[in-house]
Protein backbone atom coordinates (compact mmCIF):
# COMPACT_ATOMS: atom_id res chain seq x y z
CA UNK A 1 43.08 46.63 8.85
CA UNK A 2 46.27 45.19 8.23
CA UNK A 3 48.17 42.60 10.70
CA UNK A 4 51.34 42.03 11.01
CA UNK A 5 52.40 38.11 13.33
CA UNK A 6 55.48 37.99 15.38
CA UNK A 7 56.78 34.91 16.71
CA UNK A 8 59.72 34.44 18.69
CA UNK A 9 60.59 30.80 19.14
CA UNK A 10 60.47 28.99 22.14
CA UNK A 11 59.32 32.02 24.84
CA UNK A 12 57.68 31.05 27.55
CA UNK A 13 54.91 33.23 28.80
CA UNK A 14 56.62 33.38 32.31
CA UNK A 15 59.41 35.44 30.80
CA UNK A 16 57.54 38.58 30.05
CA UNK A 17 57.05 39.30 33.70
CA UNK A 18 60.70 40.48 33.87
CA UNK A 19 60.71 42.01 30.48
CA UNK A 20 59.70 45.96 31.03
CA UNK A 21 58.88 46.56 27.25
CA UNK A 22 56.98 43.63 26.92
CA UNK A 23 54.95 44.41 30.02
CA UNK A 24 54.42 48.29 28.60
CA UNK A 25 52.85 46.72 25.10
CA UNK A 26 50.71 44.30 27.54
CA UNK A 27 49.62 46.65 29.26
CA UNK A 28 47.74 48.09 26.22
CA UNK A 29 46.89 45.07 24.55
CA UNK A 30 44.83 42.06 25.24
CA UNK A 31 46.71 39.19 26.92
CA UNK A 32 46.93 35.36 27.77
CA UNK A 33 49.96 33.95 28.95
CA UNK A 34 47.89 30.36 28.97
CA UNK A 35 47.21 29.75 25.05
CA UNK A 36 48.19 25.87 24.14
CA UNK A 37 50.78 25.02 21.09
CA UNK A 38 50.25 21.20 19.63
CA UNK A 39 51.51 18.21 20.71
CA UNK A 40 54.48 17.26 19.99
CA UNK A 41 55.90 20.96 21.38
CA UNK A 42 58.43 21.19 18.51
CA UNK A 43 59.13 23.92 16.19
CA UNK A 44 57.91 22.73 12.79
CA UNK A 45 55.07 20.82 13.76
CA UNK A 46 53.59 24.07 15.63
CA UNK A 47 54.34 26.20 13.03
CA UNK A 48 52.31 24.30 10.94
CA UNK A 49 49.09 23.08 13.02
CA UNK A 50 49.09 27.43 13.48
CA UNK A 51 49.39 28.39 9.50
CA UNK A 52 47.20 25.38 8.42
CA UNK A 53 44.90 24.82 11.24
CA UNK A 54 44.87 21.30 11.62
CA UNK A 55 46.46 19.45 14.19
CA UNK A 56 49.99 17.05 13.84
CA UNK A 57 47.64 13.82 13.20
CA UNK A 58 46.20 15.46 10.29
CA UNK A 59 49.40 17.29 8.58
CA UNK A 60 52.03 14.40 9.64
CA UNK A 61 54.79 16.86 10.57
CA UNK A 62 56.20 15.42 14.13
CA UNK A 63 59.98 16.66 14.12
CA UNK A 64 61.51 19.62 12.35
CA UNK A 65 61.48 17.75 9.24
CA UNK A 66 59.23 18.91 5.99
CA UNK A 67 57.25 16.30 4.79
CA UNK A 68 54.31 17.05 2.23
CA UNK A 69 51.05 15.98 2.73
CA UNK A 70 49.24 13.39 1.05
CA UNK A 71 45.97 15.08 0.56
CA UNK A 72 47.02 19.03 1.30
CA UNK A 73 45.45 21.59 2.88
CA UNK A 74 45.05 24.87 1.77
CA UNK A 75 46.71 27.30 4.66
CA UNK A 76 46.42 30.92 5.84
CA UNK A 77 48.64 32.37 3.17
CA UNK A 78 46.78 30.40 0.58
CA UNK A 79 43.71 31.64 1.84
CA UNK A 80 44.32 34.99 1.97
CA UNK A 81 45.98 35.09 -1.41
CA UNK A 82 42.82 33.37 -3.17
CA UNK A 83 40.90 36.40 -1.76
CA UNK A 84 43.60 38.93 -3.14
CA UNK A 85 45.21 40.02 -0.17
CA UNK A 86 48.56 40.25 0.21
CA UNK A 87 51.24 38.07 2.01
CA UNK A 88 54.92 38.94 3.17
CA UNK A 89 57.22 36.30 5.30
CA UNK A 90 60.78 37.99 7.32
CA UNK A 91 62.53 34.40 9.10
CA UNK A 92 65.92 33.55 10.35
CA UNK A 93 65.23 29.46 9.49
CA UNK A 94 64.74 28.16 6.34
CA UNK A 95 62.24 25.71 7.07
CA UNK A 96 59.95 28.71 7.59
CA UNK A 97 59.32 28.52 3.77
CA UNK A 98 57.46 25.58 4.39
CA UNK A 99 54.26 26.94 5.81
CA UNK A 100 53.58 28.95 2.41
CA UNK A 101 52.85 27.44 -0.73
CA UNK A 102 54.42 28.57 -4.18
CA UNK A 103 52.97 31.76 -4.99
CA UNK A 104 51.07 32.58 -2.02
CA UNK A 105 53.81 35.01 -1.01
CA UNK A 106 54.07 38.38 -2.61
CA UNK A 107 57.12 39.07 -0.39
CA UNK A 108 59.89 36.36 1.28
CA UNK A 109 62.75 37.41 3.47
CA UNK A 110 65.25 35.50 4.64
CA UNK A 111 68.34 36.20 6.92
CA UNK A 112 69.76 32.95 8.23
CA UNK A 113 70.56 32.94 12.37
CA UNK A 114 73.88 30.75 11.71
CA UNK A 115 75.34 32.98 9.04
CA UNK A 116 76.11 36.12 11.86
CA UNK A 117 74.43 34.75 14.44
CA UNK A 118 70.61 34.92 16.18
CA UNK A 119 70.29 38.04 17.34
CA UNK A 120 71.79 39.47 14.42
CA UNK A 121 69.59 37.61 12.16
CA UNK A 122 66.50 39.29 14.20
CA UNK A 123 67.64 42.61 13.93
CA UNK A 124 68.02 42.29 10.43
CA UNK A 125 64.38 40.53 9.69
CA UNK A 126 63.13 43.79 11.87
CA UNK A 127 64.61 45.97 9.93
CA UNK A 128 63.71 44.40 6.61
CA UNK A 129 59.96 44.23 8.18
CA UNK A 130 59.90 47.94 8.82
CA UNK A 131 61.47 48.82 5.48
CA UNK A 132 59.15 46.61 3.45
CA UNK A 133 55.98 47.16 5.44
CA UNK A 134 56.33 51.07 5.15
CA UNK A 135 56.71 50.88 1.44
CA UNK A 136 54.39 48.21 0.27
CA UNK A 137 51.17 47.82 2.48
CA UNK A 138 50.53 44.56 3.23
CA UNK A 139 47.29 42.49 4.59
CA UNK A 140 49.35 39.97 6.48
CA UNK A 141 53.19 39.30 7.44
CA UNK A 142 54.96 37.30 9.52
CA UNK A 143 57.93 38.07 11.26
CA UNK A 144 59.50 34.86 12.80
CA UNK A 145 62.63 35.28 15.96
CA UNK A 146 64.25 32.03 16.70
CA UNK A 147 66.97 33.73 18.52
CA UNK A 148 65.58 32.32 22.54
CA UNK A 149 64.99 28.37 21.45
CA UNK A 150 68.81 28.84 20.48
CA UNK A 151 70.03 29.82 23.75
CA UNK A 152 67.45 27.69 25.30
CA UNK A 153 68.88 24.73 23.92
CA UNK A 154 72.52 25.65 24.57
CA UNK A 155 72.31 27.08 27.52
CA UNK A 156 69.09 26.16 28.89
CA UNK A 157 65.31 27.54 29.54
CA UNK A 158 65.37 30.50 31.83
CA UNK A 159 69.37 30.80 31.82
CA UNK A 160 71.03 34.50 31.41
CA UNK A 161 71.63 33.57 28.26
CA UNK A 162 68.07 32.43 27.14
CA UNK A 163 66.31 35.79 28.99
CA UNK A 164 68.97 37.89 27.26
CA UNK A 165 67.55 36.87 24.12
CA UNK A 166 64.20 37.36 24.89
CA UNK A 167 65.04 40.73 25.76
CA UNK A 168 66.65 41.40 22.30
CA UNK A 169 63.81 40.31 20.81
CA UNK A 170 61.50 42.83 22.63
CA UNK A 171 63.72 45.44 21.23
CA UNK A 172 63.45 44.62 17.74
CA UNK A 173 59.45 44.05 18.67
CA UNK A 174 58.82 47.47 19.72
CA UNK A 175 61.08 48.94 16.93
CA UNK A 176 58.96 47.64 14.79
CA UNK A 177 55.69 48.12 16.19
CA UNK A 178 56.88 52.14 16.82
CA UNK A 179 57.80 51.89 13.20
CA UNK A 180 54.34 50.68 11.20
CA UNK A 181 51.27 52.69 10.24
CA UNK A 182 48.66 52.82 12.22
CA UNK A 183 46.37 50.51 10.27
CA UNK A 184 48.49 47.26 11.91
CA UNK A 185 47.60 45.42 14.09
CA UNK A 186 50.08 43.32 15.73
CA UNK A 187 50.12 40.08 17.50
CA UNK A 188 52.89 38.62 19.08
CA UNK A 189 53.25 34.74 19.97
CA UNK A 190 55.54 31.33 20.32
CA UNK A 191 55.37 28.48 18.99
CA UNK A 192 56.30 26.51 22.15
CA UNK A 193 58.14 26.89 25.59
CA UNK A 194 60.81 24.62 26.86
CA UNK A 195 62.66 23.24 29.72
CA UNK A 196 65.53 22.03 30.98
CA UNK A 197 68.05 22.14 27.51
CA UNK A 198 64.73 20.96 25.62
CA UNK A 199 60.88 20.76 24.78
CA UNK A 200 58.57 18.43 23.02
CA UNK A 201 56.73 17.35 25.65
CA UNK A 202 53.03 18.22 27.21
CA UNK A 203 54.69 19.83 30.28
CA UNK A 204 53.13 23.47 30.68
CA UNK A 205 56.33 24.66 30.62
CA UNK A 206 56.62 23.23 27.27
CA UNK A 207 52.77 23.31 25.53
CA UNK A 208 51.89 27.62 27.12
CA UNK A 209 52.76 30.11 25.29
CA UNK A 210 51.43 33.84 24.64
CA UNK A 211 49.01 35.68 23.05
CA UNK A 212 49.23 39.14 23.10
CA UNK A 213 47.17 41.56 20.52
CA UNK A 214 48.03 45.31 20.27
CA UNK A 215 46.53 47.79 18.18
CA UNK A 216 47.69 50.64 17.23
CA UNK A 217 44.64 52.18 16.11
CA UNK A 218 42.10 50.86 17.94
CA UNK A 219 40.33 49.12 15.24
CA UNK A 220 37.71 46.43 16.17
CA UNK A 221 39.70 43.53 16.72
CA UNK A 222 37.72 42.22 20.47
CA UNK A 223 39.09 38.54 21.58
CA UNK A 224 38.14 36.00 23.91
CA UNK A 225 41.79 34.34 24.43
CA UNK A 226 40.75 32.16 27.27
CA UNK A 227 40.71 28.58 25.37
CA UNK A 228 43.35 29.56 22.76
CA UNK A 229 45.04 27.36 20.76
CA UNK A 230 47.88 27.64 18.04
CA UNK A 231 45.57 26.28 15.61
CA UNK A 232 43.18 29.55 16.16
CA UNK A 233 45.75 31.78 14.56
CA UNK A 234 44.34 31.17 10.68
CA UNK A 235 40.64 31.25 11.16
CA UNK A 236 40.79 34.02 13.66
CA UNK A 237 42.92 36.44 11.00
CA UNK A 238 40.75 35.66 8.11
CA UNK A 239 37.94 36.69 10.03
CA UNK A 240 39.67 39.81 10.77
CA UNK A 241 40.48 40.28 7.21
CA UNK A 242 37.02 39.52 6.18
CA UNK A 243 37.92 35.94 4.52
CA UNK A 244 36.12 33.29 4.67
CA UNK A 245 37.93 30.37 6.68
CA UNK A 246 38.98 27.07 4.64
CA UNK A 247 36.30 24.24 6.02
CA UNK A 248 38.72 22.30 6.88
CA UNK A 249 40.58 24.00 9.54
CA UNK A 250 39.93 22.91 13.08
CA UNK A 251 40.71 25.68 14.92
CA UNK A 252 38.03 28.24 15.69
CA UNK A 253 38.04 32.44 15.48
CA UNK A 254 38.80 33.94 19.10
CA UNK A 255 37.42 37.19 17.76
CA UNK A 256 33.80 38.60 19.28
């Protein structure tokens, strides 16, 4: 088994009601559109509490600011490249380098969203992701969107704008998912929701976000998503990959 993690930034789970592609991969995958991020409900902190496992209070991270921690802990891609597997990262913002450590990456891909904009930036990651993926097998990559927290914050949660992008992403999503061997499994997330022009907050609207778990080959891969957190991500892929969990991760394995 092999997984591959998309996140798109900032989609609400409410949003893939009106989404047709995203309700087709639902519809063969197992779903919750009530998993919980971390307080505070902002980009970098999430990211974090869901590649290390620990929670804000523990890794110090409140804003989208990078600051080290004092006494580190080792995170998924650590993890998993202690036990030989193989890591690849495709991201549109550079503070996505953050959640790996140097050398726990064999692969890095960057396209930044402000250089030709968002949804530009995404179709280029996807494509990258397909290319690489095909050609060098890997045990786990990420594929980060941050096209929708854009919009949202221009133009507003739930706007035109903001459910265009969402759609865009889905696009690129099932491009790539039509594109990868068999052997992936793919989950597809957010970090956080939003409202209003913002998030950050413990609103619902801000702390749900998705979970949804599609594989291609039917491999065992069984979850019990009713309790998820963001900080269940790590734990729950080493277990799929057969790796032992670092002790000191507080989120649990939502595999059965």
């Amino acid at each position: 088994m092999k997984i591959l993690l998309i996140l798109v930034d900032a989609m609400r789970p409410d949003t893939l009601k009106d989404i047709p592609s995203a309700q087709d991969i639902m519809s063969k995958s197992t779903v919750t559109l009530n998993a919980t991020c971390v307080y505070p409900s902002h980009t970098l902190p999430c990211h974090l509490s869901l590649f290390l496992s620990v929670d804000p209070k523990r890794h110090g991270v409140y804003d989208n600011t990078f600051i080290p921690m004092r006494e580190p802990v080792d995170g998924l891609c650590e993890v998993l490249s202690k036990n030989k597997k193989s890591c690849a990262f495709f991201y549109t913002w550079d503070e996505i380098r953050d959640l790996a450590r140097y050398g726990s990456l064999n692969f890095s891909y960057i396209f930044k969203g402000e250089m030709l904009g968002y949804a530009y930036a995404n179709t280029k990651v996807s494509d990258e992701a397909i290319k690489y993926l095909n050609e060098y097998p890997t045990d786990f990559a990420f594929l980060y969107m941050g096209h929708p927290d854009v919009e949202g914050h221009f133009h507003g949660w739930m706007s035109t704008q903001y459910m265009d992008a969402i759609e865009y992403c889905w696009k690129d999503i099932n491009r790539v998912i039509d594109a990868l061997p068999d052997d992936y499994t793919i989950i597809i997330t957010a970090d956080h929701g939003g409202h209003n022009y913002d998030h950050g907050t413990t609103l619902p609207e801000d702390m749900l976000i998705p979970i949804i778990i599609h594989n291609k080959s039917n491999a065992d891969f069984n979850a019990d998503l009713s309790n998820a957190n963001i900080m269940d991500f790590a734990p729950s892929i080493c277990e799929a990959l057969g790796v032992e969990p670092n002790s000191q991760w507080e989120g649990k394995s939502f595999l059965i």
